[in-house]
Protein backbone atom coordinates (compact mmCIF):
# COMPACT_ATOMS: atom_id res chain seq x y z
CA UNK A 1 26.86 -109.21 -93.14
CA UNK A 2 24.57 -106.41 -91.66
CA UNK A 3 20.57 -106.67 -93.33
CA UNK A 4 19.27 -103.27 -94.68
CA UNK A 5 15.64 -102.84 -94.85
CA UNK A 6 15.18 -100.77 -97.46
CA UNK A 7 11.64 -98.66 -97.87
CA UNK A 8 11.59 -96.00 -100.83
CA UNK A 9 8.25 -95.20 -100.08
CA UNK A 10 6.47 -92.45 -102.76
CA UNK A 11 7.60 -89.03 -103.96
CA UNK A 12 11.11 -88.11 -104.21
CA UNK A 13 11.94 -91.10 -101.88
CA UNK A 14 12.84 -93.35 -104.40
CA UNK A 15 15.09 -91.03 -106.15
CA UNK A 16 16.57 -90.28 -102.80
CA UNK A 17 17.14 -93.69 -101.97
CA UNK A 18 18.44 -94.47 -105.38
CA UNK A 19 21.11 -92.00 -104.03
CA UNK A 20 21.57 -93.45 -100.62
CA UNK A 21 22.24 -96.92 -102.02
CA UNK A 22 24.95 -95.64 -103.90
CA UNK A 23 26.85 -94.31 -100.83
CA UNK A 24 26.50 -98.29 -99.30
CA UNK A 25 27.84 -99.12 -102.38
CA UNK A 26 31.14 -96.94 -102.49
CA UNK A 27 31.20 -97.94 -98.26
CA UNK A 28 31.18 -101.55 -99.12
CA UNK A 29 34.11 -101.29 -101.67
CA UNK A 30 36.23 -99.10 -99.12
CA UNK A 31 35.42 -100.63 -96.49
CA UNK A 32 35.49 -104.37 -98.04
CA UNK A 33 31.89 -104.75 -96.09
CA UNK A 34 28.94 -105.94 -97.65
CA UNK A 35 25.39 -105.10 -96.53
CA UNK A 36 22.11 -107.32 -97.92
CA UNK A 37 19.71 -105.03 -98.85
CA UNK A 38 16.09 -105.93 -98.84
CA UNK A 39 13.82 -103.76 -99.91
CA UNK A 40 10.39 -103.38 -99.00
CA UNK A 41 6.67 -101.84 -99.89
CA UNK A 42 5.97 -98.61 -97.40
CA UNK A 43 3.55 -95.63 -98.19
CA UNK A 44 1.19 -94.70 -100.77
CA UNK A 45 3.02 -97.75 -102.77
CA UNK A 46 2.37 -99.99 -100.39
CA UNK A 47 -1.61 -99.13 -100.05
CA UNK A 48 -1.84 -99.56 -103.78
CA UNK A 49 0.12 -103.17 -103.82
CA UNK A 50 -0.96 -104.68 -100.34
CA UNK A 51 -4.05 -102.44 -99.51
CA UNK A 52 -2.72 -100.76 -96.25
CA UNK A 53 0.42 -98.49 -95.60
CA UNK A 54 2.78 -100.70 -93.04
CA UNK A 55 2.32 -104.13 -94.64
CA UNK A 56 3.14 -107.10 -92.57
CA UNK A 57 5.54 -108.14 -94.31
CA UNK A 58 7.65 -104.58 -94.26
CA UNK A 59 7.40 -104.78 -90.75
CA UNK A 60 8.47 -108.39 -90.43
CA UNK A 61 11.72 -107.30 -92.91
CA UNK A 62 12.48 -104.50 -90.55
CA UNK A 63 12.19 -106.21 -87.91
CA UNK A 64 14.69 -108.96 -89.13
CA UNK A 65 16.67 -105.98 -90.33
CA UNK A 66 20.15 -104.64 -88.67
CA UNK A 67 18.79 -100.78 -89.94
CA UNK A 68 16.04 -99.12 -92.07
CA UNK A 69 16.78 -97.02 -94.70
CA UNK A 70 13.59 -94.74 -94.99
CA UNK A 71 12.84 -92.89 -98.22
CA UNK A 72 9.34 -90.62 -97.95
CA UNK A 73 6.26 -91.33 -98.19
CA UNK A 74 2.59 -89.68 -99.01
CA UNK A 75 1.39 -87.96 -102.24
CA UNK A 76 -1.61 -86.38 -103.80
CA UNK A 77 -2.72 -89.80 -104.76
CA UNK A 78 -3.99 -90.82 -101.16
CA UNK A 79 -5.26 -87.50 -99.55
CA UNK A 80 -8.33 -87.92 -100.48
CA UNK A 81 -8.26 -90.97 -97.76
CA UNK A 82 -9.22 -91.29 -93.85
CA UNK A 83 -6.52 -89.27 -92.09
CA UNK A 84 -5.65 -92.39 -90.36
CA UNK A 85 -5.25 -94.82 -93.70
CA UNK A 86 -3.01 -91.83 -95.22
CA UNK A 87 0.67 -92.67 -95.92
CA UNK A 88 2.15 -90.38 -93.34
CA UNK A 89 -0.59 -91.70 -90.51
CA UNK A 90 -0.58 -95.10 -92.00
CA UNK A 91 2.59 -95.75 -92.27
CA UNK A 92 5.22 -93.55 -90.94
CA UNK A 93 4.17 -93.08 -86.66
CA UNK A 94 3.57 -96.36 -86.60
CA UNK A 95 7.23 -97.37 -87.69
CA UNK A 96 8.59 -94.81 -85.21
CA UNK A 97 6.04 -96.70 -82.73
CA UNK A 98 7.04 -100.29 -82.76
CA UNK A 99 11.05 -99.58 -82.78
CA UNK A 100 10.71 -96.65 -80.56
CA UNK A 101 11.74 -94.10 -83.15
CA UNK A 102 10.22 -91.29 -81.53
CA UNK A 103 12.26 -88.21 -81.93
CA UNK A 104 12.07 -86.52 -85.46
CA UNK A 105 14.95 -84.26 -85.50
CA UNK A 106 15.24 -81.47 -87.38
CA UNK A 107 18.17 -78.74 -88.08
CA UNK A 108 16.71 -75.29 -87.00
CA UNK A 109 18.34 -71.93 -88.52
CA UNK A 110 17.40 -68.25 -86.49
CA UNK A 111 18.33 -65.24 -88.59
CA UNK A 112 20.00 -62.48 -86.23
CA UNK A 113 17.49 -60.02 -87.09
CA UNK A 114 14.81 -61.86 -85.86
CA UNK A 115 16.11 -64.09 -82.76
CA UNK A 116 14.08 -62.00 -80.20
CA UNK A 117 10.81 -63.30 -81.94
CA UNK A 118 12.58 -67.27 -81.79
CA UNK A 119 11.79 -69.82 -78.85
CA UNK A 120 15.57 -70.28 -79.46
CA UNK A 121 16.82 -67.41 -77.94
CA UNK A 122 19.51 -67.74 -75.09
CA UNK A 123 17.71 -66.77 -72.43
CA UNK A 124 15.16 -69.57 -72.62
């Protein structure tokens, strides 16, 4: 059985990861697999239930964890605090630090009409 560290996190991520669970679900009954799913405090949530952004605790579950499922984190709620204490700060580069999570991909579209303005352009 494969762990799943599960970490909603604030805004839409726990209606995303309400979604995402559902596709382990429908891959456990194809697949007859079963994951344990633990979730965890991460975020904005976590600063108002443990007092800091990366608990302990959700690091220590990750850490015992096969993968993390990662929801979003952040809100109006906590920008009014230190840059460093926010969610995003607080929470998410230091995940990507300790499991070496560095690259945040993300898809890239150029429009025709304006690919000589784009970094992306063939000749670069």
């Amino acid at each position: 059985m494969k762990r799943i560290a599960v970490l909603a996190g604030d805004g839409i991520g726990p209606e995303v990861m309400k979604e995402a669970l559902k596709v382990l679900s429908v891959i456990e009954k194809k697949y007859q697999v079963t994951f344990e799913k633990i979730e965890a405090d991460v975020g904005g949530i976590a600063i108002d239930n443990h007092g800091k952004a990366l608990p302990d605790s959700t690091i220590k579950t990750c850490r015992e964890s096969d993968a993390i499922l990662f929801g979003s984190v952040g809100g109006p709620k906590w920008e009014s605090l230190p840059p460093d204490d926010q969610p995003e700060r607080g929470a998410l580069l230091p995940l990507r630090k300790i499991f070496d999570l560095y690259a945040n991909l993300r898809p890239a579209t150029v429009f025709k009409a304006l690919i000589s303005s784009s970094f992306l352009r063939p000749d670069i």
